[in-house]
Protein backbone atom coordinates (compact mmCIF):
# COMPACT_ATOMS: atom_id res chain seq x y z
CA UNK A 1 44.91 18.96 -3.02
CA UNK A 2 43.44 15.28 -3.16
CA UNK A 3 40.09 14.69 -3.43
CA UNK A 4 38.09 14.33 -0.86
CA UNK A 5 37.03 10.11 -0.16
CA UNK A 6 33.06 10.16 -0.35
CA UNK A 7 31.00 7.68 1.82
CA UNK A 8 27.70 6.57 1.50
CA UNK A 9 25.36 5.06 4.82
CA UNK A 10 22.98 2.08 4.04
CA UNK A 11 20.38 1.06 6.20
CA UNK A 12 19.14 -2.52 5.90
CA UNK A 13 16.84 -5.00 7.55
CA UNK A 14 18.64 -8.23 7.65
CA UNK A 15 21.84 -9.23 8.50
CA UNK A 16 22.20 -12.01 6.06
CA UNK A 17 21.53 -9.52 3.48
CA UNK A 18 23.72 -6.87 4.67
CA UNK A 19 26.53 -9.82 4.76
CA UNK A 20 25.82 -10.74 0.71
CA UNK A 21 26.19 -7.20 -0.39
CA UNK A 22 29.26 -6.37 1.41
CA UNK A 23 30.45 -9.30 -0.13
CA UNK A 24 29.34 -8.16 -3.79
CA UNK A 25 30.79 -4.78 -3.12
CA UNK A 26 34.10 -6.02 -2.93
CA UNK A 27 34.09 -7.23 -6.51
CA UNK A 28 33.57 -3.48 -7.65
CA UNK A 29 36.52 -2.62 -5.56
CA UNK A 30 34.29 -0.83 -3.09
CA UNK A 31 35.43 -0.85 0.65
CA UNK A 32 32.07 -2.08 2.53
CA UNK A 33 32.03 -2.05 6.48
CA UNK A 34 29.04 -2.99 9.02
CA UNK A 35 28.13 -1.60 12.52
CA UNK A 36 29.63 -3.91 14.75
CA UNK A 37 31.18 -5.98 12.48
CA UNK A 38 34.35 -3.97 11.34
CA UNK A 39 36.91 -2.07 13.28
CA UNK A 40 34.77 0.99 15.15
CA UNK A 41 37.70 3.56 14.27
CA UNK A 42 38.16 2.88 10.37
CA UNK A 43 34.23 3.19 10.44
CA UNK A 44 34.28 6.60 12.47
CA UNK A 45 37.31 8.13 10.32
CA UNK A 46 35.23 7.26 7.01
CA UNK A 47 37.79 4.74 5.80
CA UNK A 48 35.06 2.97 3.49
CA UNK A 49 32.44 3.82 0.55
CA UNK A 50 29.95 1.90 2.36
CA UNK A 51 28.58 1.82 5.35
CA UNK A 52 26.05 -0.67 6.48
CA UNK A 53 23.47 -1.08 9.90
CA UNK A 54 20.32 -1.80 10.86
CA UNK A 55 17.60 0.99 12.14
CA UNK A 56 18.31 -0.39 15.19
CA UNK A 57 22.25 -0.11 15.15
CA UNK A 58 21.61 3.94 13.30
CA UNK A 59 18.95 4.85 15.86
CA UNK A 60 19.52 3.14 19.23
CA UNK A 61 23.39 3.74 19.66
CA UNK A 62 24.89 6.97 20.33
CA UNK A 63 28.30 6.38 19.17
CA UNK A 64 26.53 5.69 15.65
CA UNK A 65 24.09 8.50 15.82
CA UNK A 66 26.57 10.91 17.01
CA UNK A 67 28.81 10.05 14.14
CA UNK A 68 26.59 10.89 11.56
CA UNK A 69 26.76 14.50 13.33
CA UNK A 70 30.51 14.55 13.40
CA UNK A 71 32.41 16.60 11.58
CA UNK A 72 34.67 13.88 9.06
CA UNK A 73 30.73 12.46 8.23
CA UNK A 74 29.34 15.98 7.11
CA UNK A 75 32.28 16.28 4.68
CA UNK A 76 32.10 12.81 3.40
CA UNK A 77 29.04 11.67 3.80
CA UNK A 78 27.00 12.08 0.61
CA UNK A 79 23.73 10.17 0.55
CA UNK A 80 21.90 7.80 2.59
CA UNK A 81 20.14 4.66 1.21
CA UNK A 82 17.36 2.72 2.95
CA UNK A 83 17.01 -0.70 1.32
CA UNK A 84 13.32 -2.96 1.98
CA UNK A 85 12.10 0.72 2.71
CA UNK A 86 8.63 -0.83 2.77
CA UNK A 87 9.52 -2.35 5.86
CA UNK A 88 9.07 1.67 7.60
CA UNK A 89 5.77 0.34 7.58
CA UNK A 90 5.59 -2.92 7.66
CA UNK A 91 7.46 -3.69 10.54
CA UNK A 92 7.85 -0.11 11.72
CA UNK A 93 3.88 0.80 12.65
CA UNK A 94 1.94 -1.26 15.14
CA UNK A 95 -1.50 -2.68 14.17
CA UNK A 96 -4.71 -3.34 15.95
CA UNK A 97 -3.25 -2.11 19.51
CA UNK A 98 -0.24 -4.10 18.91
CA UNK A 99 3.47 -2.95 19.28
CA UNK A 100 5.83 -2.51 16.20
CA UNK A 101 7.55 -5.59 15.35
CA UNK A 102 10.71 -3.04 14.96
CA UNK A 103 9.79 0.44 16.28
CA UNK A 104 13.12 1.47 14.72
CA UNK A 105 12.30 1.36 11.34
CA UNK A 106 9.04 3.76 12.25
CA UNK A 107 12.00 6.14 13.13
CA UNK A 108 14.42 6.10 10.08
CA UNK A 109 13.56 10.42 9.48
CA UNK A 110 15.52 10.74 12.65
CA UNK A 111 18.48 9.97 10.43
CA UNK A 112 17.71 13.00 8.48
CA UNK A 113 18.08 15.51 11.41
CA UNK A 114 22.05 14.03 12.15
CA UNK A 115 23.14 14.51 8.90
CA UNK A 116 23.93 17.62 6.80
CA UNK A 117 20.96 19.33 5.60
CA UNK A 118 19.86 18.66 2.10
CA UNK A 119 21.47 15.00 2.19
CA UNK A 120 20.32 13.28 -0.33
CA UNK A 121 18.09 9.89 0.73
CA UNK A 122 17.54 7.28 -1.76
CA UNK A 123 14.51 4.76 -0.84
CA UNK A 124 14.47 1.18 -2.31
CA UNK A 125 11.98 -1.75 -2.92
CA UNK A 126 10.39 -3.99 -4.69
CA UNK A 127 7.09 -4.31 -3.53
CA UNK A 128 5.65 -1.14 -3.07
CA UNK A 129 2.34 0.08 -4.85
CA UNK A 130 1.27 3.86 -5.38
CA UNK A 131 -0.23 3.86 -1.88
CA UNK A 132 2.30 2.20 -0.36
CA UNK A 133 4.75 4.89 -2.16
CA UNK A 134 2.97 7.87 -0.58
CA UNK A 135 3.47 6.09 2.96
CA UNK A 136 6.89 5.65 2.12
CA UNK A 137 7.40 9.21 1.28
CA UNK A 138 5.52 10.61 4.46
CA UNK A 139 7.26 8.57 6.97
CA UNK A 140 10.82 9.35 5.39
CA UNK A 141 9.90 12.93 5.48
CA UNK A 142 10.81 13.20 1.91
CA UNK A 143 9.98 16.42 0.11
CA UNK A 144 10.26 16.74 -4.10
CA UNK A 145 10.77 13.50 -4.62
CA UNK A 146 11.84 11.86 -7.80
CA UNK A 147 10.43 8.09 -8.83
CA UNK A 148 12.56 5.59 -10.79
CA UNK A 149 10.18 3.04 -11.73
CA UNK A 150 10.46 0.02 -13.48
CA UNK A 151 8.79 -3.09 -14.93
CA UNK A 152 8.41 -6.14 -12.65
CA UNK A 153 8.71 -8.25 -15.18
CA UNK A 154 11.22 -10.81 -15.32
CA UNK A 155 12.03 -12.88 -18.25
CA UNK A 156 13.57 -15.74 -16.01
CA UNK A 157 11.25 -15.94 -13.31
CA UNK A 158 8.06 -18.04 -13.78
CA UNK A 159 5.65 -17.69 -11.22
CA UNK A 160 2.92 -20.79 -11.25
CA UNK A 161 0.24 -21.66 -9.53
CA UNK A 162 -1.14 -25.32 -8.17
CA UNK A 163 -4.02 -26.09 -5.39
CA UNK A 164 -3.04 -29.30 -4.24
CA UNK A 165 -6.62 -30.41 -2.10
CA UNK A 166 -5.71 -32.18 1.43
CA UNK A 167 -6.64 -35.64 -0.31
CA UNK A 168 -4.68 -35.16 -3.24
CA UNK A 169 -1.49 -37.03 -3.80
CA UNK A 170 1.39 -34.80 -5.07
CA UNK A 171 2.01 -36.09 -8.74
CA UNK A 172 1.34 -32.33 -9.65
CA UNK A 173 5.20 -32.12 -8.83
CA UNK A 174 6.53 -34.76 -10.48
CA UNK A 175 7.72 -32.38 -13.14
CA UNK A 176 10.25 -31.33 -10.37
CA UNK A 177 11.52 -34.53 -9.61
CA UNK A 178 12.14 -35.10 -13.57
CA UNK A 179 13.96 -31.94 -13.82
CA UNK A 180 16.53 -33.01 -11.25
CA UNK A 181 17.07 -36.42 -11.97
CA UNK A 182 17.95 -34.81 -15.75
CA UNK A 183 19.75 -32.35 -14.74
CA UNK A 184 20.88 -32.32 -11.24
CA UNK A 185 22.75 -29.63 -9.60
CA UNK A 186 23.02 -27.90 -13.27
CA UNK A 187 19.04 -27.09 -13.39
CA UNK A 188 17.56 -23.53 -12.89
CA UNK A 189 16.64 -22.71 -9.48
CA UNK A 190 13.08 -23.53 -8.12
CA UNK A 191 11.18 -22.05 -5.19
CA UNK A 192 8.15 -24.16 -3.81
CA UNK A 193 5.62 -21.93 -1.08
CA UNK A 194 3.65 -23.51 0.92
CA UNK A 195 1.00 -22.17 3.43
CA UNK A 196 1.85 -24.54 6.65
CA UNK A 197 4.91 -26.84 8.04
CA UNK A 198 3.17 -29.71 7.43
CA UNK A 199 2.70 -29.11 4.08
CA UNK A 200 6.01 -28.28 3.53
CA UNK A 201 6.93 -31.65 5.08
CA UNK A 202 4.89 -33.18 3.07
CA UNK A 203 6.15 -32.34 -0.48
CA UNK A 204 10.00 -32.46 1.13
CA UNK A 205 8.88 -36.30 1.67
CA UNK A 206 7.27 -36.40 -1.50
CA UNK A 207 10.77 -34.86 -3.46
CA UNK A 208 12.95 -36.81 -1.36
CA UNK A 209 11.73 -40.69 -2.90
């Protein structure tokens, strides 16, 4: 007798990102498929590892919800993973008398009530303080949970810091246009945040002489 093929369900907040890791999953050789996306009936007969949706796409359509019920997903399924889980709150609560940005994500313990009981539910993020873990934990309905924790630290990532007053030229950057005239497309990465569109204008025009 063969063994059985397990499937896992992976609920995610952004397309774009759902898109990226199917992508990496197929260079581990790992079948990936999204709601709406891939062929309904290879989804609902389990042919994959992966499964990705939205809240939305788990929680708002039947056929989806219903399939976590049926009776190929209680023998196959064998965890569910909820990636940006900070967003259960984040986008999931409303604030000050205003609606949820995306009730759904308020929601995601539904999930827990389709699928066998004792399914294991693995929570990821990283941006979540202690607080912010015990939210996590409540809304999820999560009981005995275990914490993986580790440093944020990143040995390739540094994070600086420049106030750049309104009547300040931007010569504070110059260090970026140096890199990439010496370098060019071969230079490491760089991410400049800025607080408005006009000040992102501004240092575009500034880069771009």
């Amino acid at each position: 007798m063969g063994l059985t093929k397990r499937l896992l369900v992976i609920i995610s907040p952004l397309l774009a990102l759902m898109e990226d890791q199917i992508k990496e999953a197929a260079k581990l050789y790992l079948t990936a498929m999204q709601l709406g996306v891939h062929d309904d009936r290879d989804i609902l007969n389990g042919q994959c590892s992966l499964v990705f949706g939205t809240p939305e796409a788990w929680l708002l359509n039947d056929k989806w919800r219903n399939m976590l019920s049926s009776e190929i997903y209680r023998e196959k399924l064998f965890g569910i993973v909820v990636d940006e889980v900070h967003m259960t709150y984040k986008w999931g609560e409303g604030k000050d008398g205003h609606p949820a940005f995306r009730e759904s994500f308020g929601r995601l313990e539904e999930l827990r009530s389709l699928t066998k009981e004792g399914t294991p539910v693995l929570a990821l993020t990283a941006s979540a303080d202690l607080e912010s873990r015990r939210h996590v934990t409540e809304k999820l309905n999560m009981k005995r949970v275990t914490e993986v924790t580790v440093s944020p630290n990143r040995p390739n990532i540094r994070l600086g810091i420049c106030h750049v007053p309104a009547t300040t030229n931007l010569k504070c950057l110059h260090w970026v246009v140096k890199e990439v005239l010496a370098k060019g497309l071969s230079m490491s990465p760089i991410i400049i945040y800025c607080r408005t569109l006009k000040a992102i204008g501004k240092v575009y025009g500034y880069l771009r002489k």
